[in-house]
N, C-alpha and C. Protein backbone atom coordinates (compact mmCIF):
# COMPACT_ATOMS: atom_id res chain seq x y z
N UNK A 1 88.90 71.28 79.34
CA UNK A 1 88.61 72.24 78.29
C UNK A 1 89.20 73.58 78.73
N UNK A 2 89.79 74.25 77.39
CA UNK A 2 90.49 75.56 78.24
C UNK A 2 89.45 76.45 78.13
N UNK A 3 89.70 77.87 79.08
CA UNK A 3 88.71 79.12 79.23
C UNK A 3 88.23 79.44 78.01
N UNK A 4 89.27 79.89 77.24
CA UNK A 4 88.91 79.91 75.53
C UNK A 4 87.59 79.27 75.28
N UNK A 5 88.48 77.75 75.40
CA UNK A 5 87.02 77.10 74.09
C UNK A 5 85.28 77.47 75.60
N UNK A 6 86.09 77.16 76.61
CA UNK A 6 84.56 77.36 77.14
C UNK A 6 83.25 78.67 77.02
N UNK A 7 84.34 79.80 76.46
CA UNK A 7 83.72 80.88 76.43
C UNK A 7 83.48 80.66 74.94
N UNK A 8 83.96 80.19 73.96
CA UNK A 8 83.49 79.75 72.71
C UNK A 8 82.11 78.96 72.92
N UNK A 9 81.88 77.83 73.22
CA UNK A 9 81.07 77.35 73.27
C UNK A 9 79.90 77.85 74.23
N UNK A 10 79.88 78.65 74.90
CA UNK A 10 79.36 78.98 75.51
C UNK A 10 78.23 80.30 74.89
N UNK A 11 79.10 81.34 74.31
CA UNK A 11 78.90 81.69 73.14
C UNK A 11 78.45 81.12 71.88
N UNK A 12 78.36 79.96 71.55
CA UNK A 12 77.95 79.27 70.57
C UNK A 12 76.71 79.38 71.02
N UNK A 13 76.38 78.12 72.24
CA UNK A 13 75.35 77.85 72.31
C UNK A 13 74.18 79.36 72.87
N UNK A 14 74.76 80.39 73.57
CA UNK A 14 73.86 81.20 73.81
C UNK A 14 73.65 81.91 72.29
N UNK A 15 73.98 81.95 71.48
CA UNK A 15 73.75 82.68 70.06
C UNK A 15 72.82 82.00 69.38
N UNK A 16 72.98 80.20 69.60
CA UNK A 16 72.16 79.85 68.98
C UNK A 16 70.82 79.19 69.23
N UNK A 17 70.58 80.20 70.51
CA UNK A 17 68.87 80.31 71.12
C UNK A 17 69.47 79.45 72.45
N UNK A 18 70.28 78.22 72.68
CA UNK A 18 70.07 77.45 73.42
C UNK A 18 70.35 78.09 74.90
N UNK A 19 69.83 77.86 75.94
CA UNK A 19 70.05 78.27 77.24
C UNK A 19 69.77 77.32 78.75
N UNK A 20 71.08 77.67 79.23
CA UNK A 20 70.52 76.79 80.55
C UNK A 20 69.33 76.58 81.25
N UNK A 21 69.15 75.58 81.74
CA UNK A 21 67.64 75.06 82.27
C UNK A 21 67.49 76.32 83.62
N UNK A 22 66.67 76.76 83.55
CA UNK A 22 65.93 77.78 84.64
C UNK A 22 65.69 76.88 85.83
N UNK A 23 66.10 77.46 86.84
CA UNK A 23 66.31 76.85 88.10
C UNK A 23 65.81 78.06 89.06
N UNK A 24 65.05 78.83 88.88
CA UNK A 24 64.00 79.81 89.20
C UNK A 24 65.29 81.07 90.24
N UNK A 25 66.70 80.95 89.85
CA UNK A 25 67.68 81.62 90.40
C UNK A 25 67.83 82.54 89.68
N UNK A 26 67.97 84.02 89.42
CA UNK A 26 68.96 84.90 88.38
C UNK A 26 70.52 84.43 88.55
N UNK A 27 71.00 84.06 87.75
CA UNK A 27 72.58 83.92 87.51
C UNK A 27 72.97 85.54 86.78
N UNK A 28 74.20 85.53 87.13
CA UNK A 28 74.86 86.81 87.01
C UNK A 28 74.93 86.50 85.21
N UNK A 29 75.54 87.60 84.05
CA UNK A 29 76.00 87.11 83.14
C UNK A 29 77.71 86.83 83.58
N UNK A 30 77.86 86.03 82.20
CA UNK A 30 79.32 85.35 83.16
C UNK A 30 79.91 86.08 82.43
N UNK A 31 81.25 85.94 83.27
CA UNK A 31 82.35 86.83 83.00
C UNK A 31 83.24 86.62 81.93
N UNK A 32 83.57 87.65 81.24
CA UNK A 32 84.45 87.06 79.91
C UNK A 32 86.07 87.24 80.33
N UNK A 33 86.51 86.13 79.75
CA UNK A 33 88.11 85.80 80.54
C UNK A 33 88.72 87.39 79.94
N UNK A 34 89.33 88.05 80.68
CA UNK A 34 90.56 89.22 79.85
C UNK A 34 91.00 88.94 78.66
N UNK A 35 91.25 87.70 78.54
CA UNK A 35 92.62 87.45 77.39
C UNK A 35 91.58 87.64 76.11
N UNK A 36 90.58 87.04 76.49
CA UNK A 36 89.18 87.14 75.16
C UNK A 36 88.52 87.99 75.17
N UNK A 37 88.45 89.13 75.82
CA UNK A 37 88.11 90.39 75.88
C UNK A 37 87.98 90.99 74.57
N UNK A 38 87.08 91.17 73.74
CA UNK A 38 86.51 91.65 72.35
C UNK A 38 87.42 92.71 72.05
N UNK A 39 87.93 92.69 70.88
CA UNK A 39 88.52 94.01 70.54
C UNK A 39 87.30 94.51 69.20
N UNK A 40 87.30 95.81 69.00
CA UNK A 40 86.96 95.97 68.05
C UNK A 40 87.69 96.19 66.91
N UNK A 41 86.72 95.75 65.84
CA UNK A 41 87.68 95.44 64.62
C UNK A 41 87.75 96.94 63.36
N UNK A 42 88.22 96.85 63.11
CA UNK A 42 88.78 98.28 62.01
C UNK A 42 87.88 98.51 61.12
N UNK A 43 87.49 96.98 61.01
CA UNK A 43 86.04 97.00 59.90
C UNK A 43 84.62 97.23 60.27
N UNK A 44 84.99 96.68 61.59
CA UNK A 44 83.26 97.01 62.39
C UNK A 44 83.19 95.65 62.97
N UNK A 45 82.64 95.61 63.71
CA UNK A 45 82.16 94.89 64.66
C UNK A 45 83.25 94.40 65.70
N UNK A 46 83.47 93.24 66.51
CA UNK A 46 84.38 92.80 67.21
C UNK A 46 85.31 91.70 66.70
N UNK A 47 86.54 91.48 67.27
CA UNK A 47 87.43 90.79 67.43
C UNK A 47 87.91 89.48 68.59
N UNK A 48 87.71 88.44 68.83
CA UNK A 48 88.22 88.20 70.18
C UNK A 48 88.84 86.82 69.50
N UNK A 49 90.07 86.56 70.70
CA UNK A 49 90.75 85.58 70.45
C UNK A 49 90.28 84.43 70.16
N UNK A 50 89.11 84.11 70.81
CA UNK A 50 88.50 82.53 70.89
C UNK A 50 87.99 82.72 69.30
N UNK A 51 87.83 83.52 68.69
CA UNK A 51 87.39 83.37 66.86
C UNK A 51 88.46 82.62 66.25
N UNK A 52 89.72 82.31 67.13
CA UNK A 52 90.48 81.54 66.70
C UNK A 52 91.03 80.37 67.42
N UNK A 53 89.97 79.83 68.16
CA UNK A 53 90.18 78.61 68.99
C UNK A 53 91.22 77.69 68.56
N UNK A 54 92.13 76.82 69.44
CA UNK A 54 93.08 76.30 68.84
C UNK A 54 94.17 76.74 67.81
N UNK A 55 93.85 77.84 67.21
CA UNK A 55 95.11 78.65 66.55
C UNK A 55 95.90 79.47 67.17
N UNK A 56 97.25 79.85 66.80
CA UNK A 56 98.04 80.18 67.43
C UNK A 56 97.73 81.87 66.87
N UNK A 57 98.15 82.87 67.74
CA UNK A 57 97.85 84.15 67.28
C UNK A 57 99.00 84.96 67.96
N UNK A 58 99.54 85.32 66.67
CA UNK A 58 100.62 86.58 66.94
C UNK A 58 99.58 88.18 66.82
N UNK A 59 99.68 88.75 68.54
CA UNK A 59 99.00 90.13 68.88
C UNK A 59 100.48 91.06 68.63
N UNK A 60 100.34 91.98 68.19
CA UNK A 60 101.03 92.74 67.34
C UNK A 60 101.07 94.07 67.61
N UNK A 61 101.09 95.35 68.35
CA UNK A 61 100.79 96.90 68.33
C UNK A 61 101.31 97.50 67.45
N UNK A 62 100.43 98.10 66.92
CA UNK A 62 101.10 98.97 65.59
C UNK A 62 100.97 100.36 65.12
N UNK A 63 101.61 100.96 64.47
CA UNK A 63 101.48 102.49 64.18
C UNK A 63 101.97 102.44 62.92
N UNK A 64 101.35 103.79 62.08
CA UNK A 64 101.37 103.85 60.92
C UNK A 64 102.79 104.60 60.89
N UNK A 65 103.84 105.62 61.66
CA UNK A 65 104.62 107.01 61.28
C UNK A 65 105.33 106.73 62.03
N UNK A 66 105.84 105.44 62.43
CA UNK A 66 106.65 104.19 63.49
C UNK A 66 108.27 104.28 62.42
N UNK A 67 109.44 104.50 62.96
CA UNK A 67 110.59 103.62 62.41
C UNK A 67 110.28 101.89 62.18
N UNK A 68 109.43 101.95 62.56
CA UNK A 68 109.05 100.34 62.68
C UNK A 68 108.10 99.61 61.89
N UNK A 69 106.96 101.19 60.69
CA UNK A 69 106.11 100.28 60.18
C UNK A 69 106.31 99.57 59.18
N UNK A 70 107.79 99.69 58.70
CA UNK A 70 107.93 98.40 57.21
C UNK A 70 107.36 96.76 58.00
N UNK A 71 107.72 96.82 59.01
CA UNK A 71 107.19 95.88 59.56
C UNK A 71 105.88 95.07 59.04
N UNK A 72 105.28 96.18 58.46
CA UNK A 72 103.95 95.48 58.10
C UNK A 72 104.29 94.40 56.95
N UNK A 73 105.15 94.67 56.42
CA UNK A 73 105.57 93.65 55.11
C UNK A 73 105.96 92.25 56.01
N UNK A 74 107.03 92.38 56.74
CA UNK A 74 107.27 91.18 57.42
C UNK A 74 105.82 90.41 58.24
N UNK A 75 105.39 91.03 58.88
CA UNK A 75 103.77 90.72 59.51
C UNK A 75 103.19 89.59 58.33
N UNK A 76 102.78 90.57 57.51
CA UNK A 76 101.98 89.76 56.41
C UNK A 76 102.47 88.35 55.87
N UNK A 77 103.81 88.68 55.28
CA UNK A 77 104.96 87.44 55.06
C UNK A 77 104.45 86.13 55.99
N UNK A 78 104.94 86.67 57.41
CA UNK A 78 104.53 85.73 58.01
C UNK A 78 103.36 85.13 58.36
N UNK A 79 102.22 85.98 58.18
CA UNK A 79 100.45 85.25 58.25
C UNK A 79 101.07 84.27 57.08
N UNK A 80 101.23 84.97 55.37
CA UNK A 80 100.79 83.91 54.42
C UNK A 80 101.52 83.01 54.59
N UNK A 81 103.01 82.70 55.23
CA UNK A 81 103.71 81.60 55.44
C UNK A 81 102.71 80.03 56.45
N UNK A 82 102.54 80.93 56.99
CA UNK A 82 101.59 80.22 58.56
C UNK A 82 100.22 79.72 58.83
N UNK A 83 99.50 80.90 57.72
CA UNK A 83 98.39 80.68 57.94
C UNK A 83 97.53 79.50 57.73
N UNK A 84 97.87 78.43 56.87
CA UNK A 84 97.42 77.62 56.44
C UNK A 84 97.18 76.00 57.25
N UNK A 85 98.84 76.64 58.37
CA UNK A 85 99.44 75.81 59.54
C UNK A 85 98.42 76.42 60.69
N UNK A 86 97.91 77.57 60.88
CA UNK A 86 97.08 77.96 62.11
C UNK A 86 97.54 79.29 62.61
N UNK A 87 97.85 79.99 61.82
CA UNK A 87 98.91 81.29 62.46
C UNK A 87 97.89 82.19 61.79
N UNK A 88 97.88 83.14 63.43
CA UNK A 88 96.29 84.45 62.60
C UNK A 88 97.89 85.64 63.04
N UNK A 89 97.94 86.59 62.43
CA UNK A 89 98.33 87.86 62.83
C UNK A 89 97.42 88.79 63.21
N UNK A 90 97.21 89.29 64.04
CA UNK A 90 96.41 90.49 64.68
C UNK A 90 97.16 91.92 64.70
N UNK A 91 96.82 92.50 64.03
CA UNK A 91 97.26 93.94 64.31
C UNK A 91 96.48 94.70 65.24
N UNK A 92 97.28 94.98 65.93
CA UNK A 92 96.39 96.35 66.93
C UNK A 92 96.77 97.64 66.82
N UNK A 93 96.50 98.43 65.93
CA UNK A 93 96.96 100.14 65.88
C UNK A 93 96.43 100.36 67.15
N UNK A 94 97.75 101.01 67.59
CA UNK A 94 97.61 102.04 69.17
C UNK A 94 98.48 103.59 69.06
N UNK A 95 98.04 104.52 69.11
CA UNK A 95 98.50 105.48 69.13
C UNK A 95 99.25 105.96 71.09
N UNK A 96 99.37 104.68 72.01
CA UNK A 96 100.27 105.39 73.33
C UNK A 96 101.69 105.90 72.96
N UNK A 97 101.98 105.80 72.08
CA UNK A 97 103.43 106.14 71.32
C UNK A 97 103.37 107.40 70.79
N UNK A 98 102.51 108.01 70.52
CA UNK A 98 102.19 109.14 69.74
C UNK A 98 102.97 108.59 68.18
N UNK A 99 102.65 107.87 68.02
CA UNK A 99 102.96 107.62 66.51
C UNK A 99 101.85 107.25 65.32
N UNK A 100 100.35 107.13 65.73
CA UNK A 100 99.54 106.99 64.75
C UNK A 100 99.01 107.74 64.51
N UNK A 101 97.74 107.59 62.96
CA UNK A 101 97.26 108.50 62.49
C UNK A 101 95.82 108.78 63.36
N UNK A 102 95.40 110.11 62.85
CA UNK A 102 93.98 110.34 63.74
C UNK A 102 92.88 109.33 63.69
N UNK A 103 92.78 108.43 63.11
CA UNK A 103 91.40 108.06 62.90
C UNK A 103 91.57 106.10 62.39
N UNK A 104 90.39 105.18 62.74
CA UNK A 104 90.64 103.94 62.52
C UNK A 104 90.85 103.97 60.78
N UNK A 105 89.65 104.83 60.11
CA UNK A 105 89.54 104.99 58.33
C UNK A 105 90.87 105.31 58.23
N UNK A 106 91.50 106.45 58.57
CA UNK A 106 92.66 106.40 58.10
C UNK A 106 94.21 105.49 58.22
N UNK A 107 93.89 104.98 59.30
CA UNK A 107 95.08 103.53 59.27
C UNK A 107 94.46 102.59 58.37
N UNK A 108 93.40 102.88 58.34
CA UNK A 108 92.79 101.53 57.28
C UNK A 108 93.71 101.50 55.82
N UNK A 109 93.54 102.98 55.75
CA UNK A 109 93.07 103.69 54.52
C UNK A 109 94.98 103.54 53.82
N UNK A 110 95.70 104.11 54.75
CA UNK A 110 97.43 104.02 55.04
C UNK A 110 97.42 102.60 54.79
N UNK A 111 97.39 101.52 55.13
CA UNK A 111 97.57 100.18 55.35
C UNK A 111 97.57 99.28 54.07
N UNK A 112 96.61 100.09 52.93
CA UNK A 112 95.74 99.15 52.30
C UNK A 112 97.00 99.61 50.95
N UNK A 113 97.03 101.14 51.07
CA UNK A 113 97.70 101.56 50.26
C UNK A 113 98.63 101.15 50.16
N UNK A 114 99.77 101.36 51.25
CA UNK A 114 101.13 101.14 51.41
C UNK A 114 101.44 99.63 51.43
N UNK A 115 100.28 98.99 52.27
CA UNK A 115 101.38 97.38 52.41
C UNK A 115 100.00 96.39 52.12
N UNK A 116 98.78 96.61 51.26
CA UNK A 116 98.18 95.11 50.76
C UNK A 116 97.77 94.59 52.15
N UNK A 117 97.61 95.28 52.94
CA UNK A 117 97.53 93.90 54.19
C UNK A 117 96.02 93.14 54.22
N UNK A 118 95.99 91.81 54.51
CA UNK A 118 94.82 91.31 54.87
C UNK A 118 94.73 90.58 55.73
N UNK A 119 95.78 90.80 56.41
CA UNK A 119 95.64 90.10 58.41
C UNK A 119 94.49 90.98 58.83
N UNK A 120 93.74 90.48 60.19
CA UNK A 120 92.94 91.11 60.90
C UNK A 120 93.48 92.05 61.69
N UNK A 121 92.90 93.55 61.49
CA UNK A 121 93.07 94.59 62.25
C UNK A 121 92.29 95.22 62.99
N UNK A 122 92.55 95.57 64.33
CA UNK A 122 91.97 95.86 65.16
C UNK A 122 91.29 97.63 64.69
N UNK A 123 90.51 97.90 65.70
CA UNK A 123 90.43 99.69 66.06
C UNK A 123 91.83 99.96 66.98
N UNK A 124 91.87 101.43 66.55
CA UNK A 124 92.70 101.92 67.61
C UNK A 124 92.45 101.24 68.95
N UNK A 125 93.83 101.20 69.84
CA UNK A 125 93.76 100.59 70.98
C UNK A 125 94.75 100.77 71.87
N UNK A 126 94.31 101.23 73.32
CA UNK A 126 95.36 101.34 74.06
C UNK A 126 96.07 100.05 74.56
N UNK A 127 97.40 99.98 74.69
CA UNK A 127 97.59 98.62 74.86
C UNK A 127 99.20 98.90 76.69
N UNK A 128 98.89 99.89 76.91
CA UNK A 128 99.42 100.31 77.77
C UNK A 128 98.73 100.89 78.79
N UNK A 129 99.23 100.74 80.07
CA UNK A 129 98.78 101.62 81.55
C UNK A 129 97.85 101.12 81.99
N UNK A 130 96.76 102.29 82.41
CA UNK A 130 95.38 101.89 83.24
C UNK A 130 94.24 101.65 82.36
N UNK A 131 94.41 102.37 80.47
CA UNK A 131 93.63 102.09 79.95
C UNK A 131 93.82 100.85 78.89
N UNK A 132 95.11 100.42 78.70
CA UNK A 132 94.91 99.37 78.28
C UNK A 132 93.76 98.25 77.83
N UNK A 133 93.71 97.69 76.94
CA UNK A 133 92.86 96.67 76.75
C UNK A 133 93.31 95.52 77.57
N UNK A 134 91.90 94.82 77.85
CA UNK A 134 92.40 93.94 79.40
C UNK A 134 93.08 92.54 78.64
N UNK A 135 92.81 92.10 77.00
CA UNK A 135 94.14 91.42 76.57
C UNK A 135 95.65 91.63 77.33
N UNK A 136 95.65 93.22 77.22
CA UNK A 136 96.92 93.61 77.12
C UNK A 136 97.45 93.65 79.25
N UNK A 137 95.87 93.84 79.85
CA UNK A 137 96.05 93.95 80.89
C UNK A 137 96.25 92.50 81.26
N UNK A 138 96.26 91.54 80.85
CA UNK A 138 96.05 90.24 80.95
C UNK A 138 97.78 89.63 80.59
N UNK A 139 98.21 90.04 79.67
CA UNK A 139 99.29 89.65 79.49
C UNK A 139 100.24 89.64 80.90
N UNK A 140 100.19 91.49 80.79
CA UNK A 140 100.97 92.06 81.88
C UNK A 140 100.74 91.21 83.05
N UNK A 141 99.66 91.17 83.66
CA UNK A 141 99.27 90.43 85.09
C UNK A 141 100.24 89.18 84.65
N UNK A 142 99.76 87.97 83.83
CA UNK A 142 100.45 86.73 83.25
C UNK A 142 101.57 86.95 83.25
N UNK A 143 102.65 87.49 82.87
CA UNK A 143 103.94 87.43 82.27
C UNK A 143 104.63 88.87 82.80
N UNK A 144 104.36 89.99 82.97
CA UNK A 144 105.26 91.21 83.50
C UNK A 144 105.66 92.17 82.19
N UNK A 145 105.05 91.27 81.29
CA UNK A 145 105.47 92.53 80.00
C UNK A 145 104.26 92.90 79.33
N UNK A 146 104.41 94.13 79.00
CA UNK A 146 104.34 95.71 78.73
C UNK A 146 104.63 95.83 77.18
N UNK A 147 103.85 96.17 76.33
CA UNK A 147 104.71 96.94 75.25
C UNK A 147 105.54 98.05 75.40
N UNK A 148 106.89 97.92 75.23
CA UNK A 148 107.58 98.79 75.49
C UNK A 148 108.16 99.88 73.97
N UNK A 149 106.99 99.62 73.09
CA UNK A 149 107.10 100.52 71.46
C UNK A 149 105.89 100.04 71.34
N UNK A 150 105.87 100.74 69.42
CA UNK A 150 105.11 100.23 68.74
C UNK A 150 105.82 98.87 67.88
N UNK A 151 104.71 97.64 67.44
CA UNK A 151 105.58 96.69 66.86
C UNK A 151 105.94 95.75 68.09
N UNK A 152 105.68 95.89 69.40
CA UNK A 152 106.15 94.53 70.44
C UNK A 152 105.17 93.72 69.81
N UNK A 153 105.63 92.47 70.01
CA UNK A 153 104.98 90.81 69.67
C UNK A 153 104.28 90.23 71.10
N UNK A 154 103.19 89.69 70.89
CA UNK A 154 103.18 88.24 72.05
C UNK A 154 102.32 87.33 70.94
N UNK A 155 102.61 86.41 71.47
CA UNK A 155 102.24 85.09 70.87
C UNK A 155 101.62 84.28 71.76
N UNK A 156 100.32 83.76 71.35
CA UNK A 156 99.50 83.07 71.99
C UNK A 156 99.28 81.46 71.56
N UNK A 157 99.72 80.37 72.62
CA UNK A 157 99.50 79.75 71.70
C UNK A 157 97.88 79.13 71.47
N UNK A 158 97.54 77.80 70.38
CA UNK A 158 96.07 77.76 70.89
C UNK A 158 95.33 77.25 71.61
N UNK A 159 96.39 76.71 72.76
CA UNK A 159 95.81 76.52 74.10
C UNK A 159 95.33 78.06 74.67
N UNK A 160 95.84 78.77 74.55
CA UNK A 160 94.89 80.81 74.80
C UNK A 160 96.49 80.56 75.99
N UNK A 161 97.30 80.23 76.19
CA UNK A 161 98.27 80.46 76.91
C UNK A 161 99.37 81.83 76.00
N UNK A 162 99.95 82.61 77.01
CA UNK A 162 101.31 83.30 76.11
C UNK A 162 102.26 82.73 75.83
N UNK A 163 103.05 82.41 74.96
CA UNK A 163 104.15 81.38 74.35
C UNK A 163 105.39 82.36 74.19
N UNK A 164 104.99 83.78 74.09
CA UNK A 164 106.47 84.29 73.96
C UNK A 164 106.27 85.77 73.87
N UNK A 165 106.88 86.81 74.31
CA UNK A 165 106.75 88.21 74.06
C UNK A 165 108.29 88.79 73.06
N UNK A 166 108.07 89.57 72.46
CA UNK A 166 109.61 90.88 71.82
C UNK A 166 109.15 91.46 71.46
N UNK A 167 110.02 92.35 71.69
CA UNK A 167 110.30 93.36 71.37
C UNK A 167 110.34 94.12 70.18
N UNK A 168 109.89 95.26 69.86
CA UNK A 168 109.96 95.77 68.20
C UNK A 168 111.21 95.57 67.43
N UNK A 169 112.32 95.36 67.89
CA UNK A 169 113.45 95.36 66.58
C UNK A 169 113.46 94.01 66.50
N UNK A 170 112.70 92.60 66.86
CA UNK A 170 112.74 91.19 66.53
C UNK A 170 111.40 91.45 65.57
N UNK A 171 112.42 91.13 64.24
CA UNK A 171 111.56 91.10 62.77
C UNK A 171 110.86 90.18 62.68
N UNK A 172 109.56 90.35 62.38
CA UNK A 172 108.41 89.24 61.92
C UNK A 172 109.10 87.75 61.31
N UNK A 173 109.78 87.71 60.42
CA UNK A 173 110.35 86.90 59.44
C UNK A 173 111.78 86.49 59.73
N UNK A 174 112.20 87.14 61.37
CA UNK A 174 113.57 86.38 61.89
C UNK A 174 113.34 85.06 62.40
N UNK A 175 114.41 84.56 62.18
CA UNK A 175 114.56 83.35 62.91
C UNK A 175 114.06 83.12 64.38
N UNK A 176 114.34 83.91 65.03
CA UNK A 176 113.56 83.85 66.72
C UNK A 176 112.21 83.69 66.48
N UNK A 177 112.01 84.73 66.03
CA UNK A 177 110.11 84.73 66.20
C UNK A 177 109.81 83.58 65.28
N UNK A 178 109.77 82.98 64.14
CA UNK A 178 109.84 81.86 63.51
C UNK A 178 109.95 80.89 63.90
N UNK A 179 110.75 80.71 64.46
CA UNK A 179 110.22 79.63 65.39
C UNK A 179 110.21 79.37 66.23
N UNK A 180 109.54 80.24 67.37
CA UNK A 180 108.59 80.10 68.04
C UNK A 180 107.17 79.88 67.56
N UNK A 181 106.83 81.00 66.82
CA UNK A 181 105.30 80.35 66.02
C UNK A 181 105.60 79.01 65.24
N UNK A 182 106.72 78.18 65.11
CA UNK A 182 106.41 76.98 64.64
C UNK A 182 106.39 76.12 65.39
N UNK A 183 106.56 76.28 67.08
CA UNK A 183 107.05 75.39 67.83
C UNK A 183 105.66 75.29 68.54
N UNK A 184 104.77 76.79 67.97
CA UNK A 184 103.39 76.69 68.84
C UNK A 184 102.33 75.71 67.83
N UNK A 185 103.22 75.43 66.34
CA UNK A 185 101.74 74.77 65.72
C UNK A 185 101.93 73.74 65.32
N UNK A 186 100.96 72.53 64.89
CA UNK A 186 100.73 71.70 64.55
C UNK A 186 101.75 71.06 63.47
């Protein structure tokens, strides 16, 4: 069973009252893997990868005042192409670029207007350096890449493994990234 589903189920069952047999020891609480590390969500509450156990998930950094945010059209394109196959898009607005707006309401608010979106979006998020989100710190350790803009890709597949990283000028709806997310699904 991968880390994912174990922290899924694990999570299942502690939510739903059930708990290990008492063995008169304190156990630590256990540790949540990096890669599933909760993001919070734009709407409220949290985000984490294992909400999509076995699906493949394109993580996404994004900015609203980006050369890069038409992007959001291609993004979306590709959820509704995919989604049905197992493909979540995740947006993560991060302002380390100095390219977003002040506030989560207002990327909301930009987003809804300009591009219809209804992929899942994160809160603001650092996805670079020491403050990074430990997703993002997780990648880096795994693989050596870094968002190096706003708009870099990684792709997870739904084994919770990374399947592929690019760069912001590889368009949502190119052939590269295409298939790769088809080579990660079912």
């Amino acid at each position: 069973m991968t880390r994912i589903a174990v922290v899924l189920v694990a999570g299942l069952l502690s939510s739903a009252g059930y708990a290990a047999p008492s063995t008169g020891v304190v156990q630590p609480a256990p540790q949540v893997a990096a890669q599933d590390a909760p993001f919070l969500s734009i709407e409220g509450g949290e985000i984490r990868l294992s909400d999509w156990a076995g699906k493949s998930v394109l993580v996404v950094n994004t900015a609203s005042m980006c050369a890069f945010t038409p992007q959001y059209d291609g993004l979306q394109a590709l959820y509704d192409t995919y989604c049905e196959r197992g493909l979540v898009v995740l947006a993560v607005p991060s302002n380390d670029f100095r390219q977003e707006l002040g506030s989560a309401q207002e990327v909301r608010e930009f987003c809804a207007i300009n591009f219809d979106l209804d992929l899942p979006m994160t809160d603001l998020t650092a996805v670079r350096g020491p403050d990074a989100h430990p997703f993002y710190q997780w990648v880096k350790a795994e693989t050596g890449y870094e968002p190096t803009w706003n708009f870099s890709k990684i792709l997870v597949d739904g084994s919770g493994r990374v399947a592929g990283t690019w760069g912001p000028s590889v368009q949502p709806m190119g052939d590269e990234l295409r298939a790769a997310v088809e080579a990660t699904l079912p």
